[in-house]
Protein backbone atom coordinates (compact mmCIF):
# COMPACT_ATOMS: atom_id res chain seq x y z
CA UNK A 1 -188.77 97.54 33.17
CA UNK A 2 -187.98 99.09 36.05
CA UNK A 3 -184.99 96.05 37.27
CA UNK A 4 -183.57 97.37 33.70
CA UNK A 5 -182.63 100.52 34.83
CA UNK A 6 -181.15 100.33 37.81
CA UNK A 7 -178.77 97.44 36.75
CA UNK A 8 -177.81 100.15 33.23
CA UNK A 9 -177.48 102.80 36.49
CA UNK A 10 -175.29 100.31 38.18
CA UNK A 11 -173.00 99.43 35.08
CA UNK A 12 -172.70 103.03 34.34
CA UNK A 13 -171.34 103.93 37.42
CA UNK A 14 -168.52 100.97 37.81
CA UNK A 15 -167.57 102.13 34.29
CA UNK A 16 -167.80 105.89 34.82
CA UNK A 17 -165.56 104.32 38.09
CA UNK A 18 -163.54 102.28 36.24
CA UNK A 19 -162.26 104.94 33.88
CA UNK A 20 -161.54 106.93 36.56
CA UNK A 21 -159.24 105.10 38.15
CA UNK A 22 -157.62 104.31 34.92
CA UNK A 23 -157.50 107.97 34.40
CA UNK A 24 -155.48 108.55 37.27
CA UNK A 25 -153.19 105.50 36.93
CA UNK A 26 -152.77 106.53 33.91
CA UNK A 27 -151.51 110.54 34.95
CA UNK A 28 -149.22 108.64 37.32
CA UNK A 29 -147.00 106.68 34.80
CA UNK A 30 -147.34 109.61 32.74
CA UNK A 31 -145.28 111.57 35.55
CA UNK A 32 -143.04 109.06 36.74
CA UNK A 33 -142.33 108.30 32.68
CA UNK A 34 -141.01 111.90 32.72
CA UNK A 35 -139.17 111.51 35.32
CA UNK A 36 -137.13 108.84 34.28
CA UNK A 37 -136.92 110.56 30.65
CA UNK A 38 -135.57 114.00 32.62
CA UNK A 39 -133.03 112.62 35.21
CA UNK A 40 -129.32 112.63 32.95
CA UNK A 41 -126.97 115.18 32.03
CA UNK A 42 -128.38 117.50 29.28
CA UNK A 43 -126.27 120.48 27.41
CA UNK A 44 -127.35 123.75 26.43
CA UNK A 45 -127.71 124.88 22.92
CA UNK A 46 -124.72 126.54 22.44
CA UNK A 47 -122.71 123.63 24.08
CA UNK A 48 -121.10 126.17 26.46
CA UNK A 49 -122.60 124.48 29.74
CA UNK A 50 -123.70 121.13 31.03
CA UNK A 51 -126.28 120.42 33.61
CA UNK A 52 -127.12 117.33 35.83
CA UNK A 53 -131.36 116.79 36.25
CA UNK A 54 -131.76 114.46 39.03
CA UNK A 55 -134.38 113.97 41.66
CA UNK A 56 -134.22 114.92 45.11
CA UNK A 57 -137.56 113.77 46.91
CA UNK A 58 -140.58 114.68 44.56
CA UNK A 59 -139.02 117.77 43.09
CA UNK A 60 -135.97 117.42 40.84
CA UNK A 61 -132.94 120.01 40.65
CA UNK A 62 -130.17 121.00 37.81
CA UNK A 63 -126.57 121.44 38.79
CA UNK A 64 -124.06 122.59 36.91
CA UNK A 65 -121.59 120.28 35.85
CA UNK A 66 -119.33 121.54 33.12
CA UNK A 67 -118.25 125.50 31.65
CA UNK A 68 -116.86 125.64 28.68
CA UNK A 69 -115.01 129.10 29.74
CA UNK A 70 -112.64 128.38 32.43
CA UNK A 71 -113.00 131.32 34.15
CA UNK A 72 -116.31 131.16 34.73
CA UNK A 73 -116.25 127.19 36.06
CA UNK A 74 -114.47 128.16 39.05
CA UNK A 75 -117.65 130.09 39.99
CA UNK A 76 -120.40 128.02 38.24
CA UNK A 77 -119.56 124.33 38.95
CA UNK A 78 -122.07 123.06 41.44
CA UNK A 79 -124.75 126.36 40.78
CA UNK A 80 -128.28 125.03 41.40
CA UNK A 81 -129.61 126.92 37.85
CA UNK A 82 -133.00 124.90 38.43
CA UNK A 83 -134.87 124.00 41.51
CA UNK A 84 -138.11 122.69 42.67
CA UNK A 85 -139.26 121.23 39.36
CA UNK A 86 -142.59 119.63 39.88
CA UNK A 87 -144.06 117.19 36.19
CA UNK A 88 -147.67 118.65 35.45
CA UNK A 89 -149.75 118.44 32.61
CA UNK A 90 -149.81 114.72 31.89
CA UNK A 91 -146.32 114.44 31.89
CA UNK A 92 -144.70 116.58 29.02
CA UNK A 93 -144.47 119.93 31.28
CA UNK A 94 -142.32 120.64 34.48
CA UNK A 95 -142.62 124.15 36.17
CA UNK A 96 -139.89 125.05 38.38
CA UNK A 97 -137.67 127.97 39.76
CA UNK A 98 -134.80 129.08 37.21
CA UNK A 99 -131.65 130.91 39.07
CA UNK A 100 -129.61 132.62 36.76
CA UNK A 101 -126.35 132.38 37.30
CA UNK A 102 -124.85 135.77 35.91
CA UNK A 103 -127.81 137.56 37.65
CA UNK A 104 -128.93 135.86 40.55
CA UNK A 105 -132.63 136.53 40.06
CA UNK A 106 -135.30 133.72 40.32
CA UNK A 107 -137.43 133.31 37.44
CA UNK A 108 -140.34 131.01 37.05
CA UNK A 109 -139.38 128.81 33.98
CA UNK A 110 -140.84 125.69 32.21
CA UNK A 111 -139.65 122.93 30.85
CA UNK A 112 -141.78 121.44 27.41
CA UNK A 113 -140.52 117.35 26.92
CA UNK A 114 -139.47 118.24 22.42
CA UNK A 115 -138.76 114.87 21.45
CA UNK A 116 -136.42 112.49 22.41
CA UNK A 117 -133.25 113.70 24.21
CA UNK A 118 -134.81 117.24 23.67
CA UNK A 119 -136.17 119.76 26.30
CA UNK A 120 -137.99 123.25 25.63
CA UNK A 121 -136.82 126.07 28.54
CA UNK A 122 -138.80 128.73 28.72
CA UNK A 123 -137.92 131.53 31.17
CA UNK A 124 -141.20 133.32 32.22
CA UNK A 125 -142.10 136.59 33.61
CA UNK A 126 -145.29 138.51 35.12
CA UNK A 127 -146.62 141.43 32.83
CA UNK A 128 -150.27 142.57 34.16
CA UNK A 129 -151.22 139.22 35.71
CA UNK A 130 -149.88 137.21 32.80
CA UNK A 131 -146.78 135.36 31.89
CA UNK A 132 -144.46 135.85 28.98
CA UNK A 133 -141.85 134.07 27.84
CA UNK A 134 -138.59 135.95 28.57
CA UNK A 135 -136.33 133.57 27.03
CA UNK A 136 -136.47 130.53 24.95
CA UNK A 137 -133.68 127.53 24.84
CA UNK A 138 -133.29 123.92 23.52
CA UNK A 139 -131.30 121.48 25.89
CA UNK A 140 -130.32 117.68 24.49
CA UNK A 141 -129.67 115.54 26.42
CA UNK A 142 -125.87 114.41 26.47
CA UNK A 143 -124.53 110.87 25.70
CA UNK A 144 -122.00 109.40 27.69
CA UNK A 145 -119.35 109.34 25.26
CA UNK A 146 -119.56 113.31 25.25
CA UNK A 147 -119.75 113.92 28.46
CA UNK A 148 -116.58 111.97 28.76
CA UNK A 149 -114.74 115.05 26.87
């Protein structure tokens, strides 16, 4: 009775190994899936501005790529609005560093994955240890046809 145990003790821990390492393969693709589903140019909801997301090292950064009020593009084009965006959470959150343009403060800010060609920013601030959401926008991302215009 005894040989029955330790060979059930010995499966369980290859499988309780196993599904580990699956686990964490698994978080991996999960990342690098939202990472290829970020990188593109993406438009806000208004259509008044149009961002780059691309990757620099592990972190990815938005640019700003297109104003649709000309005075403001001479000042805008090439802002860094986001920086230091880092996937978490299986894959459907990034956390980064939001820099408003109008303002130039830093605000912690989130990104939720909404769908396809759809992103959730959320603009965050620190009330008694806690963060609220200061702001809430929907960005899609752009085709190439209109990013053409």
């Amino acid at each position: 009775m005894e040989n029955y145990s330790s060979v059930l003790l010995l499966a369980s821990a290859f499988m309780t190994t196993g599904l580990v390492i699956w686990l964490i393969v698994w978080r991996a693709n999960r990342v690098f899936d939202m990472g290829i589903k970020l990188a593109g140019i993406w438009t806000n909801e208004s259509k008044s501005l149009r961002v780059i997301l691309h990757q620099i090292d592990s972190a990815f950064q938005a640019e700003i790529i297109w104003v649709e009020n000309q005075l403001d593009s001479v000042r805008l084009l090439g802002f860094k609005l986001i920086k230091d965006m880092i996937p978490v959470r299986y894959g459907f959150q990034v956390t980064g560093i939001y820099n408003d343009p109008f303002t130039g403060f830093d605000y912690p800010m989130q990104l939720l994955w909404s769908g396809k060609g759809k992103l959730k920013l959320a603009l965050l601030h620190k009330v008694n240890g806690r963060f609220q959401v200061l702001r809430e926008e929907i960005w899609y991302l752009t085709t190439t046809q209109e990013a053409a215009i």
